[in-house]
PDB file of N, CA and C in Angstrom:
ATOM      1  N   UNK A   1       0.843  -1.171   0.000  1.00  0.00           N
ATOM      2  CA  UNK A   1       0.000   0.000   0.000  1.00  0.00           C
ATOM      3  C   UNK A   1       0.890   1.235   0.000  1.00  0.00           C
ATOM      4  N   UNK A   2       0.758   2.444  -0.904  1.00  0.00           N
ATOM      5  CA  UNK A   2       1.186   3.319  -0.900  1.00  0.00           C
ATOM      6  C   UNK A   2       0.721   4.355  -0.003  1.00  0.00           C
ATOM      7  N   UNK A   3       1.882   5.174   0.729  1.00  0.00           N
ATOM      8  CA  UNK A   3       0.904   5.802   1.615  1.00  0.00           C
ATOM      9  C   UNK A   3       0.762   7.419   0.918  1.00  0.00           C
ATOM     10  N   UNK A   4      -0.038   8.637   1.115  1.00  0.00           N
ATOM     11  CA  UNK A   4      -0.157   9.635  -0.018  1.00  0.00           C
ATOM     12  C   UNK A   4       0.580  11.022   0.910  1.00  0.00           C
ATOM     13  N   UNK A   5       1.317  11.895   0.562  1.00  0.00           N
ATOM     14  CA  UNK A   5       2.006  13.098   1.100  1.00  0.00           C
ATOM     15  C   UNK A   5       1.045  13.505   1.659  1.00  0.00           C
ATOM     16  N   UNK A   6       1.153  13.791   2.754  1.00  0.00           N
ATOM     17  CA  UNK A   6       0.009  14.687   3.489  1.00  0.00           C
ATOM     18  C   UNK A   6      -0.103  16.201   2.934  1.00  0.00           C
ATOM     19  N   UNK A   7       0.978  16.659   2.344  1.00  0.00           N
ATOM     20  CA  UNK A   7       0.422  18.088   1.325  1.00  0.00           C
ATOM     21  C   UNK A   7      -0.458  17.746   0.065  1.00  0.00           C
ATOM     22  N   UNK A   8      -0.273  16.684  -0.184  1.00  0.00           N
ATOM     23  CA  UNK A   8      -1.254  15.987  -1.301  1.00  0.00           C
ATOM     24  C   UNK A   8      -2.288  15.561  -0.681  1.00  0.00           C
ATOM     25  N   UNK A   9      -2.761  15.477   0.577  1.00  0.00           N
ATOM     26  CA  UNK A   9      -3.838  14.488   1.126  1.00  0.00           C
ATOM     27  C   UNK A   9      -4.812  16.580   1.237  1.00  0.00           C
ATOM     28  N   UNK A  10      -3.687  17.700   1.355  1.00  0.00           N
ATOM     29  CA  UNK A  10      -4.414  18.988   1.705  1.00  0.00           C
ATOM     30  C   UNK A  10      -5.187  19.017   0.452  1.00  0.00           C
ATOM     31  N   UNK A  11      -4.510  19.046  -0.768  1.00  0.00           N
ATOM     32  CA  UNK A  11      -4.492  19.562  -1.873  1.00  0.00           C
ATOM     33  C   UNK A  11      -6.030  18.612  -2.482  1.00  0.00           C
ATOM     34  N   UNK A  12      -5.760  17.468  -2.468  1.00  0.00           N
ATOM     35  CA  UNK A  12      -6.951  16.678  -2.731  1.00  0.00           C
ATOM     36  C   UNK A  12      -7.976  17.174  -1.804  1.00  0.00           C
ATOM     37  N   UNK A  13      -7.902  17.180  -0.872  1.00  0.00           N
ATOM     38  CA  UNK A  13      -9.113  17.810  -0.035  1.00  0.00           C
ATOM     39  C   UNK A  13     -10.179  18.993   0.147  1.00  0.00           C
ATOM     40  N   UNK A  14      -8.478  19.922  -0.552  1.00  0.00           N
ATOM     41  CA  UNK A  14      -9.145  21.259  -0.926  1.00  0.00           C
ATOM     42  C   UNK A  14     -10.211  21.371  -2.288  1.00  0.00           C
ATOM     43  N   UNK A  15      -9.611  20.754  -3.276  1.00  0.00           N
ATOM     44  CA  UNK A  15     -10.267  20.114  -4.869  1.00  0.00           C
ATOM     45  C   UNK A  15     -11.560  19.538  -4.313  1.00  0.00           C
ATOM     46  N   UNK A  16     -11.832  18.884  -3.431  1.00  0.00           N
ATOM     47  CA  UNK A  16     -13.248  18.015  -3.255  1.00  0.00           C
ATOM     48  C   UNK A  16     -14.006  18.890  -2.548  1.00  0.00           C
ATOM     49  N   UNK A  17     -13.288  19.806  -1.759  1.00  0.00           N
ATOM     50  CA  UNK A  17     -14.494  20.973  -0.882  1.00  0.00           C
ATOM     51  C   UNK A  17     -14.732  21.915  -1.713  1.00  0.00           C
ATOM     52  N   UNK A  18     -14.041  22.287  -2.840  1.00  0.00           N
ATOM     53  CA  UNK A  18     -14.543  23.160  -3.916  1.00  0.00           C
ATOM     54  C   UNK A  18     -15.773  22.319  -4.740  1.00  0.00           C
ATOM     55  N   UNK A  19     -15.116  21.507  -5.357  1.00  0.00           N
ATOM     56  CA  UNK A  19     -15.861  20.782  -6.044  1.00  0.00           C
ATOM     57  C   UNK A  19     -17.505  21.003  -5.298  1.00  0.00           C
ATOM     58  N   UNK A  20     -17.773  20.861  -4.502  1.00  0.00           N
ATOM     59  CA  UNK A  20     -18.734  20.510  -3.656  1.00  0.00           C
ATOM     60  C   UNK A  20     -19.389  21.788  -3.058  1.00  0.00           C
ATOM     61  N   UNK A  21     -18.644  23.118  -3.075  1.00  0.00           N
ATOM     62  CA  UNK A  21     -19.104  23.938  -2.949  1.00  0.00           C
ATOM     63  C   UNK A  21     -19.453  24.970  -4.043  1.00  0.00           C
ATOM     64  N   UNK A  22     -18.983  24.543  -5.191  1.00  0.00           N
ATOM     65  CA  UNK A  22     -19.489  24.888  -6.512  1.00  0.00           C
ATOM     66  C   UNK A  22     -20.875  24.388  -7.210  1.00  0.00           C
ATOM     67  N   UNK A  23     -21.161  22.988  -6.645  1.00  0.00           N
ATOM     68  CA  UNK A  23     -21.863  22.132  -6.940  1.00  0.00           C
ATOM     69  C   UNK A  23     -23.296  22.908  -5.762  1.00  0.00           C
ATOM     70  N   UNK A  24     -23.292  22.986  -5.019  1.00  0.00           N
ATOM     71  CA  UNK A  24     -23.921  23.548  -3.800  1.00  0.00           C
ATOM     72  C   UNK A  24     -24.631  25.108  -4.640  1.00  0.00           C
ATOM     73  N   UNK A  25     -23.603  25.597  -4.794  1.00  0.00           N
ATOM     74  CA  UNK A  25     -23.977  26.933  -5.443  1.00  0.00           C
ATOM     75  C   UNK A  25     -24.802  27.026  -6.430  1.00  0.00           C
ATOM     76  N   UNK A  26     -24.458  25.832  -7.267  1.00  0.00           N
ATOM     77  CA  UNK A  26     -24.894  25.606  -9.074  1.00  0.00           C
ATOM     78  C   UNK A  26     -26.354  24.926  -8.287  1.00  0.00           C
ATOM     79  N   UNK A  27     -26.368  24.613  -7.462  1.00  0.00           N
ATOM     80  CA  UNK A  27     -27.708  23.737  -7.148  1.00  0.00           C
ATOM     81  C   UNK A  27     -28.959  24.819  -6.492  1.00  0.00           C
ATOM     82  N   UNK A  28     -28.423  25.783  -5.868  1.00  0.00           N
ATOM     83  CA  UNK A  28     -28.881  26.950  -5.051  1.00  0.00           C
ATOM     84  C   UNK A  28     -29.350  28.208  -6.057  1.00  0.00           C
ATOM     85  N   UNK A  29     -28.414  27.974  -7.180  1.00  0.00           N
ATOM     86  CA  UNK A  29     -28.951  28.757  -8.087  1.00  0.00           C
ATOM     87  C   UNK A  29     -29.879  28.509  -8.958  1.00  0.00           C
ATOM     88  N   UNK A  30     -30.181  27.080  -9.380  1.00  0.00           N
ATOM     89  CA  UNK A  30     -30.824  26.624 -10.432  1.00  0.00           C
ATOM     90  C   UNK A  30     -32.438  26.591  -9.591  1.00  0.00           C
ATOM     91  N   UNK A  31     -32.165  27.056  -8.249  1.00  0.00           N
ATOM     92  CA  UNK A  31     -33.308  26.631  -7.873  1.00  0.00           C
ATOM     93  C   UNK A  31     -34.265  28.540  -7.114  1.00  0.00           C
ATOM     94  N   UNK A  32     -33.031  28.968  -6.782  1.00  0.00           N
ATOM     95  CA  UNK A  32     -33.382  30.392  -6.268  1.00  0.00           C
ATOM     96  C   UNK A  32     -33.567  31.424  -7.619  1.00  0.00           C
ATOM     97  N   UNK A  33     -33.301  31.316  -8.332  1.00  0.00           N
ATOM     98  CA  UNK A  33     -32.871  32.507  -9.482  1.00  0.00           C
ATOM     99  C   UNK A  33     -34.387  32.659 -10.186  1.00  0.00           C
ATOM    100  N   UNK A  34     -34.714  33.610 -10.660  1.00  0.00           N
ATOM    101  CA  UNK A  34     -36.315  34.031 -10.997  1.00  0.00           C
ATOM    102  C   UNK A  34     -36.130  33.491 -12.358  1.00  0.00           C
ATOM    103  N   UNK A  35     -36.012  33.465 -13.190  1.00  0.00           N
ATOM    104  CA  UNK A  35     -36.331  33.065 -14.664  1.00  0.00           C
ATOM    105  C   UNK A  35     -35.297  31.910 -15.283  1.00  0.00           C
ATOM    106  N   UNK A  36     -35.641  31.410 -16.141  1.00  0.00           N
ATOM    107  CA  UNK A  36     -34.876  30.186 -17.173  1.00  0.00           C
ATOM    108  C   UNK A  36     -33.637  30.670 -17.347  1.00  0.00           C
ATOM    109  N   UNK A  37     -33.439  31.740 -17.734  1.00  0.00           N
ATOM    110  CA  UNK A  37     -32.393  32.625 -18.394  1.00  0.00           C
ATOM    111  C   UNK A  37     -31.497  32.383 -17.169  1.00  0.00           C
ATOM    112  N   UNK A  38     -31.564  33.082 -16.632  1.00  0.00           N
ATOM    113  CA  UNK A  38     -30.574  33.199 -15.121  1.00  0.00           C
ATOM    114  C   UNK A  38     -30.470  31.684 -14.546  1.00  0.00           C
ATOM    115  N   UNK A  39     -31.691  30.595 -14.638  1.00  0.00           N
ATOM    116  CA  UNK A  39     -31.380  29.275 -13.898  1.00  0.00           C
ATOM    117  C   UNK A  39     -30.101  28.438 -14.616  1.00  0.00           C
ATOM    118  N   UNK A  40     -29.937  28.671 -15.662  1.00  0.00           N
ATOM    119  CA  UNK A  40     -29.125  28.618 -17.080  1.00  0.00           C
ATOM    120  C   UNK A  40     -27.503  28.289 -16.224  1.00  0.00           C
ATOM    121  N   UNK A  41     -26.918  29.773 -15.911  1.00  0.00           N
ATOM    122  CA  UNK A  41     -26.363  29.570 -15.277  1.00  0.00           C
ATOM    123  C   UNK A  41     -25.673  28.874 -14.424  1.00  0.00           C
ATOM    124  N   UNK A  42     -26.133  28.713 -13.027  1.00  0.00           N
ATOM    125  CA  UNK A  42     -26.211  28.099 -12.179  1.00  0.00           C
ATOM    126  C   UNK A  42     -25.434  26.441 -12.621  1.00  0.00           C
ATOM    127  N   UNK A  43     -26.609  25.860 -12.814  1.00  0.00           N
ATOM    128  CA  UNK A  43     -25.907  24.403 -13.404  1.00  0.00           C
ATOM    129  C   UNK A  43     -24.310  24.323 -14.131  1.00  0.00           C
ATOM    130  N   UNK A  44     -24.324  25.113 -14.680  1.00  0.00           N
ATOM    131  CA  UNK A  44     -23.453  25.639 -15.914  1.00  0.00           C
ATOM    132  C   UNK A  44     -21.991  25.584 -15.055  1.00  0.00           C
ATOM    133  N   UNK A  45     -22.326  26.505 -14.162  1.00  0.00           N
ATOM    134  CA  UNK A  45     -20.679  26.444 -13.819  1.00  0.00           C
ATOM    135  C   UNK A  45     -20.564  25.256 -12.487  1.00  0.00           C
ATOM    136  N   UNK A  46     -22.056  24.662 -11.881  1.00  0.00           N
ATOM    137  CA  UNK A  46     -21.628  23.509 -11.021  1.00  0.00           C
ATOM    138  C   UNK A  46     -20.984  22.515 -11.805  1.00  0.00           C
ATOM    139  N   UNK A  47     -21.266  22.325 -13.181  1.00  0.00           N
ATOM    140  CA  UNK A  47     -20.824  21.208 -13.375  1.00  0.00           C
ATOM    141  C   UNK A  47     -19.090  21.577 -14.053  1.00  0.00           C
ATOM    142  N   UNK A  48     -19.160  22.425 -14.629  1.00  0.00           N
ATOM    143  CA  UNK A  48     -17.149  22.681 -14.996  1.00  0.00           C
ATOM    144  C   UNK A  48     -16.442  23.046 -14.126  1.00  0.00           C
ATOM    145  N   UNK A  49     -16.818  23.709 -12.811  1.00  0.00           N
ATOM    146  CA  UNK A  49     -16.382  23.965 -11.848  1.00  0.00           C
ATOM    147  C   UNK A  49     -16.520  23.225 -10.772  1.00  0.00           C
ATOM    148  N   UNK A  50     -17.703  22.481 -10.800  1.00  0.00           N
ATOM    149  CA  UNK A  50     -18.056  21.770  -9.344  1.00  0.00           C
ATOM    150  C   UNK A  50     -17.287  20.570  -9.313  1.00  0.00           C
ATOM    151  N   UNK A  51     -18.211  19.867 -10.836  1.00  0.00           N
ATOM    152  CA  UNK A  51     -17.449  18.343 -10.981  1.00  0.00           C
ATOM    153  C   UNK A  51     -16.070  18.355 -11.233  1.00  0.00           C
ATOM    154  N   UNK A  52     -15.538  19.497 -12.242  1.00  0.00           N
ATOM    155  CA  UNK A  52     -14.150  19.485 -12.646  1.00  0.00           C
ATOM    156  C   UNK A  52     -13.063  19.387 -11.770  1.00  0.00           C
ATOM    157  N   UNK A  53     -13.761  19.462 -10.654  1.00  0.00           N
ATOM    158  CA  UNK A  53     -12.668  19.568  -9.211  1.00  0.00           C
ATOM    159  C   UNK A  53     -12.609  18.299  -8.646  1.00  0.00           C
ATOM    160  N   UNK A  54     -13.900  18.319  -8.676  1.00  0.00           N
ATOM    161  CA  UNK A  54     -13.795  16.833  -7.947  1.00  0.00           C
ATOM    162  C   UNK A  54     -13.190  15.629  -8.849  1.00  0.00           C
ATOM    163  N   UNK A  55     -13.206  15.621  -9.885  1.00  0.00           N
ATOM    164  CA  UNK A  55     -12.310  14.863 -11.275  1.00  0.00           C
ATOM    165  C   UNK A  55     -11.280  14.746 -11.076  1.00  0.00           C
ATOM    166  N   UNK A  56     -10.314  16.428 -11.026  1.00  0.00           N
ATOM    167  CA  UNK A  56      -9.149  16.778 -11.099  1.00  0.00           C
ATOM    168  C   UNK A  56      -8.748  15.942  -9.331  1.00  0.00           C
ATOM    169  N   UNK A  57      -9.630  15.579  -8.478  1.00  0.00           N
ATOM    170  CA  UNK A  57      -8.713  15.455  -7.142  1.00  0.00           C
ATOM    171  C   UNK A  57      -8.738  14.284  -7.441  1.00  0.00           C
ATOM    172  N   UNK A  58      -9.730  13.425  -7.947  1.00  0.00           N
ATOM    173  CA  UNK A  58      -9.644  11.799  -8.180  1.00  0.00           C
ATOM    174  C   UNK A  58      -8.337  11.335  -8.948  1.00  0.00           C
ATOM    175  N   UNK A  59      -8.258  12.127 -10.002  1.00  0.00           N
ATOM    176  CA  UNK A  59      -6.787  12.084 -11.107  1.00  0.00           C
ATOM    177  C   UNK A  59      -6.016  12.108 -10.174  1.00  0.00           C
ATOM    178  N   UNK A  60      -5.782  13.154  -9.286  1.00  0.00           N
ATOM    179  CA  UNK A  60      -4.247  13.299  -8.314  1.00  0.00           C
ATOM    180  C   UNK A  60      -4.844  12.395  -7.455  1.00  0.00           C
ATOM    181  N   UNK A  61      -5.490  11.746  -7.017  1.00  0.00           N
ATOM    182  CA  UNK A  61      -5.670  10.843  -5.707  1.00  0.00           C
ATOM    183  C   UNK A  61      -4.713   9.977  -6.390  1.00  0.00           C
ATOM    184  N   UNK A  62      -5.753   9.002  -7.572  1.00  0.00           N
ATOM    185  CA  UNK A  62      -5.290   7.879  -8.207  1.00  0.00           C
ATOM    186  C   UNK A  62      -3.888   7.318  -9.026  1.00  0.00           C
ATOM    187  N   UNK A  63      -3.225   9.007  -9.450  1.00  0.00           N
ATOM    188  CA  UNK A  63      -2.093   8.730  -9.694  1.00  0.00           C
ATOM    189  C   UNK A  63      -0.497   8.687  -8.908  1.00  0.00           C
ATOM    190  N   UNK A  64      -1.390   9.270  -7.414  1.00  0.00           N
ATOM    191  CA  UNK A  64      -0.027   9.506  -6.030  1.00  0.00           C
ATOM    192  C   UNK A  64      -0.392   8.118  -5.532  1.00  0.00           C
ATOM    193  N   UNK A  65      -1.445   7.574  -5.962  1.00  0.00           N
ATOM    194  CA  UNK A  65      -1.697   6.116  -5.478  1.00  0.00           C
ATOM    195  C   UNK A  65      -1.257   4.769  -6.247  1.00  0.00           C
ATOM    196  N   UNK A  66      -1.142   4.734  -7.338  1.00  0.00           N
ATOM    197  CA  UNK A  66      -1.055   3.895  -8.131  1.00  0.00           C
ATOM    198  C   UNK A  66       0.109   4.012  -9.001  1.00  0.00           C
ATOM    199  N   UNK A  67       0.394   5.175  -9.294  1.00  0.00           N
ATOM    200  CA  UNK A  67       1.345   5.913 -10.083  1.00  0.00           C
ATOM    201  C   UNK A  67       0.654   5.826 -12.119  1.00  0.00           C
ATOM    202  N   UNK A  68      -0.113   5.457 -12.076  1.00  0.00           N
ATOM    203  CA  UNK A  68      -0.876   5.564 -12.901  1.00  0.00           C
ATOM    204  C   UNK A  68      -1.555   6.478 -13.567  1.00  0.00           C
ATOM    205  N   UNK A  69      -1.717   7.313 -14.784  1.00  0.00           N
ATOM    206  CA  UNK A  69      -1.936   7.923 -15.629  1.00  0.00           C
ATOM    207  C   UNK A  69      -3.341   8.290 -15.392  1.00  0.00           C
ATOM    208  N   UNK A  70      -4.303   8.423 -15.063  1.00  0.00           N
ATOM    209  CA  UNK A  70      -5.912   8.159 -15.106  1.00  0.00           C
ATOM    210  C   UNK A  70      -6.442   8.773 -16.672  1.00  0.00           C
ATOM    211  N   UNK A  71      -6.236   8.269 -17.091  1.00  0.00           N
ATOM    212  CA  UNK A  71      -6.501   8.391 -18.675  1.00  0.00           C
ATOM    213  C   UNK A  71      -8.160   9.540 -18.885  1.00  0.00           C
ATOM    214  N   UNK A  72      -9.064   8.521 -18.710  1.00  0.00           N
ATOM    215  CA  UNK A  72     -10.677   8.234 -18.669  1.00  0.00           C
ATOM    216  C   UNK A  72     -10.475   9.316 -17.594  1.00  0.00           C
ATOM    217  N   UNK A  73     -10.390   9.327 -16.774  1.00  0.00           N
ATOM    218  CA  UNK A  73     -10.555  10.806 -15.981  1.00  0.00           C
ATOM    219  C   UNK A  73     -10.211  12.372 -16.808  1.00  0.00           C
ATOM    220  N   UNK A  74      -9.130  12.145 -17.399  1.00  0.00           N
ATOM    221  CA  UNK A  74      -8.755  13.398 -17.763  1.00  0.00           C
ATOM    222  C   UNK A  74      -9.643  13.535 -19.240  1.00  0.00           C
ATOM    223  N   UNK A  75     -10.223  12.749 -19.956  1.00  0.00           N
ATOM    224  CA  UNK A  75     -10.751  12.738 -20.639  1.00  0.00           C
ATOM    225  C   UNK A  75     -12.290  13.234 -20.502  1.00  0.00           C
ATOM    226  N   UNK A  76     -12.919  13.164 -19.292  1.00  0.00           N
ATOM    227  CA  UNK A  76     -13.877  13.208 -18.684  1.00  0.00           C
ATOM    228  C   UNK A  76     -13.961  15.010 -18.588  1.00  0.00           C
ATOM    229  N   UNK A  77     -12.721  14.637 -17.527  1.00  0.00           N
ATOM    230  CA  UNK A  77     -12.519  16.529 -17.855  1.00  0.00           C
ATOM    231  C   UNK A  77     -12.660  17.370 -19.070  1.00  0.00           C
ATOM    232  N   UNK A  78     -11.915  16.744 -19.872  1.00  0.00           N
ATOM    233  CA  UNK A  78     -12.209  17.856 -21.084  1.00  0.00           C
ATOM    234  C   UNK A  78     -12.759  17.976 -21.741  1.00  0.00           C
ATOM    235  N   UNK A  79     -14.075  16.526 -21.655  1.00  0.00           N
ATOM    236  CA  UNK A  79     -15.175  16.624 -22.120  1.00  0.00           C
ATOM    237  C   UNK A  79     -16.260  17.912 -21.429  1.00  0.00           C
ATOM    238  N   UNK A  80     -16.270  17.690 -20.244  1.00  0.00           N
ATOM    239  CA  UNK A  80     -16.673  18.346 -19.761  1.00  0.00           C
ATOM    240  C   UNK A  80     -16.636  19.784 -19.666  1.00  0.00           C
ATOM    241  N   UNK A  81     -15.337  20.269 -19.833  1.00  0.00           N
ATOM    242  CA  UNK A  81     -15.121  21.505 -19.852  1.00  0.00           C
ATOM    243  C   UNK A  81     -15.200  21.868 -21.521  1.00  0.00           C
ATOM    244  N   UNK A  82     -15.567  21.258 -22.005  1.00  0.00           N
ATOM    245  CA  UNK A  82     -15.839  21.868 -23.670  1.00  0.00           C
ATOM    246  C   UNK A  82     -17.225  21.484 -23.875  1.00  0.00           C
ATOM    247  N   UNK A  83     -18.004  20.687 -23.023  1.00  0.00           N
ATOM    248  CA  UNK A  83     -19.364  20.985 -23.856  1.00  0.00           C
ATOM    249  C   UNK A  83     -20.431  21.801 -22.707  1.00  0.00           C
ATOM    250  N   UNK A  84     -19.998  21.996 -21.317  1.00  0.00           N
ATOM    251  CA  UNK A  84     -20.994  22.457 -20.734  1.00  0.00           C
ATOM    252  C   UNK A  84     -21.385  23.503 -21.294  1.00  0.00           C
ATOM    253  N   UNK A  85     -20.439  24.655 -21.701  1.00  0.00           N
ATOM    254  CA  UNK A  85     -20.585  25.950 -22.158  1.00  0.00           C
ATOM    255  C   UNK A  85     -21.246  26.008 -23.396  1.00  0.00           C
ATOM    256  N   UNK A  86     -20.671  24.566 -24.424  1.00  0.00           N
ATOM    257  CA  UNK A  86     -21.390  24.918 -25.612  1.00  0.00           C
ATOM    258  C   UNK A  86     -22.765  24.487 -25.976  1.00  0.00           C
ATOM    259  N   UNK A  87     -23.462  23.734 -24.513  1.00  0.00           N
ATOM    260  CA  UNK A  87     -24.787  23.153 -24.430  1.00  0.00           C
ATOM    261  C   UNK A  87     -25.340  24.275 -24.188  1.00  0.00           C
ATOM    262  N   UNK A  88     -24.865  25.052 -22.948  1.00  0.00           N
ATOM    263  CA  UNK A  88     -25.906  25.810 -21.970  1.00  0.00           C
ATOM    264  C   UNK A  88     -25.941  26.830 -23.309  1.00  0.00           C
ATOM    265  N   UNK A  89     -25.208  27.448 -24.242  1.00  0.00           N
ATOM    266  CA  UNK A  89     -25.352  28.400 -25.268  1.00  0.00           C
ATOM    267  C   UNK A  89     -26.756  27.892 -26.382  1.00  0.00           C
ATOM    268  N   UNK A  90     -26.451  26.798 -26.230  1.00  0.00           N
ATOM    269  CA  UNK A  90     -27.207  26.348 -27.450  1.00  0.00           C
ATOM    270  C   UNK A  90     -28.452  26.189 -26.786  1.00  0.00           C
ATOM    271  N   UNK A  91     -28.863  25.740 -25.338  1.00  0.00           N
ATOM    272  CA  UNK A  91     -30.388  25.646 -25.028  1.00  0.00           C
ATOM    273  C   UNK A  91     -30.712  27.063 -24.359  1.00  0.00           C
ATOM    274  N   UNK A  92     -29.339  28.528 -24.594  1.00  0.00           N
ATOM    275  CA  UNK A  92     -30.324  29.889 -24.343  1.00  0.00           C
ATOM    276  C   UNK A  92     -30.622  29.617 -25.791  1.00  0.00           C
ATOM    277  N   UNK A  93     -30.188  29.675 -26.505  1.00  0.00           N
ATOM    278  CA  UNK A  93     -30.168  30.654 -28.137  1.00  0.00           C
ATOM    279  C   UNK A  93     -31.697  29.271 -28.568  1.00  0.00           C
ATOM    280  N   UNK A  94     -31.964  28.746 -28.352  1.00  0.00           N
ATOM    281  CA  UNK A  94     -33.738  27.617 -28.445  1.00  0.00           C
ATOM    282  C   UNK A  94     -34.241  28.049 -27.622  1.00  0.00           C
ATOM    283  N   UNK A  95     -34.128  28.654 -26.187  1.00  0.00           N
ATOM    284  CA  UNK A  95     -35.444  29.473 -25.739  1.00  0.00           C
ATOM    285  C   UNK A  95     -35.470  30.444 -25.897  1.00  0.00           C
ATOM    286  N   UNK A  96     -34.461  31.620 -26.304  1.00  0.00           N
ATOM    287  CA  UNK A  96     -34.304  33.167 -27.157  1.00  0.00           C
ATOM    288  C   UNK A  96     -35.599  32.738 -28.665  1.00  0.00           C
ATOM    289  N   UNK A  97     -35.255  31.631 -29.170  1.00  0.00           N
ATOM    290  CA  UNK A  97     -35.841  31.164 -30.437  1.00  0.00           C
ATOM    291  C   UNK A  97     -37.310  31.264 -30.013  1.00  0.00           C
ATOM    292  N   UNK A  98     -38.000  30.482 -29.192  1.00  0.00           N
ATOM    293  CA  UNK A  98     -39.117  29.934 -28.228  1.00  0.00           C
ATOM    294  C   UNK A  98     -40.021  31.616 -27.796  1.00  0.00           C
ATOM    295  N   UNK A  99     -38.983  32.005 -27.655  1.00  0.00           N
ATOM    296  CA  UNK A  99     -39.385  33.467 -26.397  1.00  0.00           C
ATOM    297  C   UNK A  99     -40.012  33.183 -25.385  1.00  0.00           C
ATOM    298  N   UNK A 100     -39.008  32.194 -24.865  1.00  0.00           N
ATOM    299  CA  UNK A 100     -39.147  31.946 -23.355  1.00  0.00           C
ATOM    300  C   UNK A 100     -39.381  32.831 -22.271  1.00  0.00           C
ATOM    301  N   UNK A 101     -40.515  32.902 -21.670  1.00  0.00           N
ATOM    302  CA  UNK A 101     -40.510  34.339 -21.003  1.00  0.00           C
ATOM    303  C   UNK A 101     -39.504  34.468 -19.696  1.00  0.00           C
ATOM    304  N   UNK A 102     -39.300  35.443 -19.579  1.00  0.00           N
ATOM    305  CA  UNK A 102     -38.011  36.259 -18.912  1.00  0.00           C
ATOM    306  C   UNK A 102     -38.555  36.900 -17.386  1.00  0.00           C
ATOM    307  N   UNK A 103     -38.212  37.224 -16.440  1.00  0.00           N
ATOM    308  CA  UNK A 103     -38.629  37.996 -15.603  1.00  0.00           C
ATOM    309  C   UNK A 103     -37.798  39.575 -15.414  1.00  0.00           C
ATOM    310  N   UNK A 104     -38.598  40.254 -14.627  1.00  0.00           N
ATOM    311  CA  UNK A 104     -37.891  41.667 -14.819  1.00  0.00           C
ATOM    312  C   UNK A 104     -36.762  42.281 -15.142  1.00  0.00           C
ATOM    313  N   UNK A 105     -36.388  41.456 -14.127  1.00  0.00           N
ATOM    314  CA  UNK A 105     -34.735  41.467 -13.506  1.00  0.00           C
ATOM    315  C   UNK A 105     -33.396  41.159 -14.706  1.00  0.00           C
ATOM    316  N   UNK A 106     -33.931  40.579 -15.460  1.00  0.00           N
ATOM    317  CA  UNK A 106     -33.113  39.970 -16.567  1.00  0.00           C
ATOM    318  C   UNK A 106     -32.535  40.866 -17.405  1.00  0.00           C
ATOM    319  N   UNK A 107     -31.049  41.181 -17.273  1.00  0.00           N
ATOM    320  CA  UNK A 107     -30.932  42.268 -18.228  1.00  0.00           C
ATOM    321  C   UNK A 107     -30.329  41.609 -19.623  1.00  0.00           C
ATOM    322  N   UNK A 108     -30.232  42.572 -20.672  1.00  0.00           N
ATOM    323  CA  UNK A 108     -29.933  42.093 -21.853  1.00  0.00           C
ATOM    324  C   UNK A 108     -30.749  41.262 -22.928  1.00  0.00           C
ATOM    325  N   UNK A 109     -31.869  41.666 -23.467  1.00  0.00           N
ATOM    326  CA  UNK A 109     -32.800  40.852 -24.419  1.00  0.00           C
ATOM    327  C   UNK A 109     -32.404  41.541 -25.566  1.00  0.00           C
ATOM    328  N   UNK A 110     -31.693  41.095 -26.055  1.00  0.00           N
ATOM    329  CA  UNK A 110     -31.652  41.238 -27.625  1.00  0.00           C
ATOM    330  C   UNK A 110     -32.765  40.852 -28.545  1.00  0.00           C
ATOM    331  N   UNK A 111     -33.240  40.049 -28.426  1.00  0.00           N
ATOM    332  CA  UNK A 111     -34.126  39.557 -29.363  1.00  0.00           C
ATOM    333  C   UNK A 111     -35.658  40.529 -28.876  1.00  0.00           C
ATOM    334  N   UNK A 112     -36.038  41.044 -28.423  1.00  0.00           N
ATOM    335  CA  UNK A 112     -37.017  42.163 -28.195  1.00  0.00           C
ATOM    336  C   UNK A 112     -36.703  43.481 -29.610  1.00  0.00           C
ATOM    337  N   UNK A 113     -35.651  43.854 -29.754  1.00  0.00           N
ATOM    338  CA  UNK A 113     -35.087  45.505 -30.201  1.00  0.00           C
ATOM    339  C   UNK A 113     -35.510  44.792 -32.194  1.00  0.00           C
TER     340      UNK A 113
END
């Protein structure tokens, strides 16, 4: 059994309380925020920010453990970090299409002018 640097046991730890407090946020928002537009958000950055952390600490867990590459992890990542942004764009610009209604607060409607 390998045992793991205790500055690596910080570092992983810190990655999973982010992770988790991004995820918290993205969850708080999707659920507090007044309109579609703004709930949009929320999810958006729990998951490149929330999960991406928690990914990135599994990669460094598994490779101070094993000495092993985590392939499928890092792959995971950069899936992730390249399509959340280009989903959440593509399901505003189908309810911009829709005219999903908006609440007050919402600034920036282009598609109104």
């Amino acid at each position: 059994m390998v045992t793991i640097h205790p500055v690596a046991d910080v570092v992983i730890s810190l990655l999973l309380l982010t992770g988790g407090f991004f995820t918290l946020v993205g969850a708080l928002g999707l659920v507090r925020l007044p309109d579609f537009y703004s709930r949009l958000h929320g999810p958006t950055k729990a998951t490149t920010l929330g999960v991406g952390s928690v990914v990135v600490a599994s990669m460094l867990y598994f490779k101070l453990k094993t000495g092993d590459i985590a392939i499928t992890e890092l792959l995971v990542t950069v899936f992730l970090f390249l399509t959340a942004p280009v989903s959440a764009n593509f399901i505003a610009k189908a309810a911009m299409h829709l005219k999903v209604e908006r609440s007050e607060e919402t600034r920036g409607q282009p598609w109104d002018q």
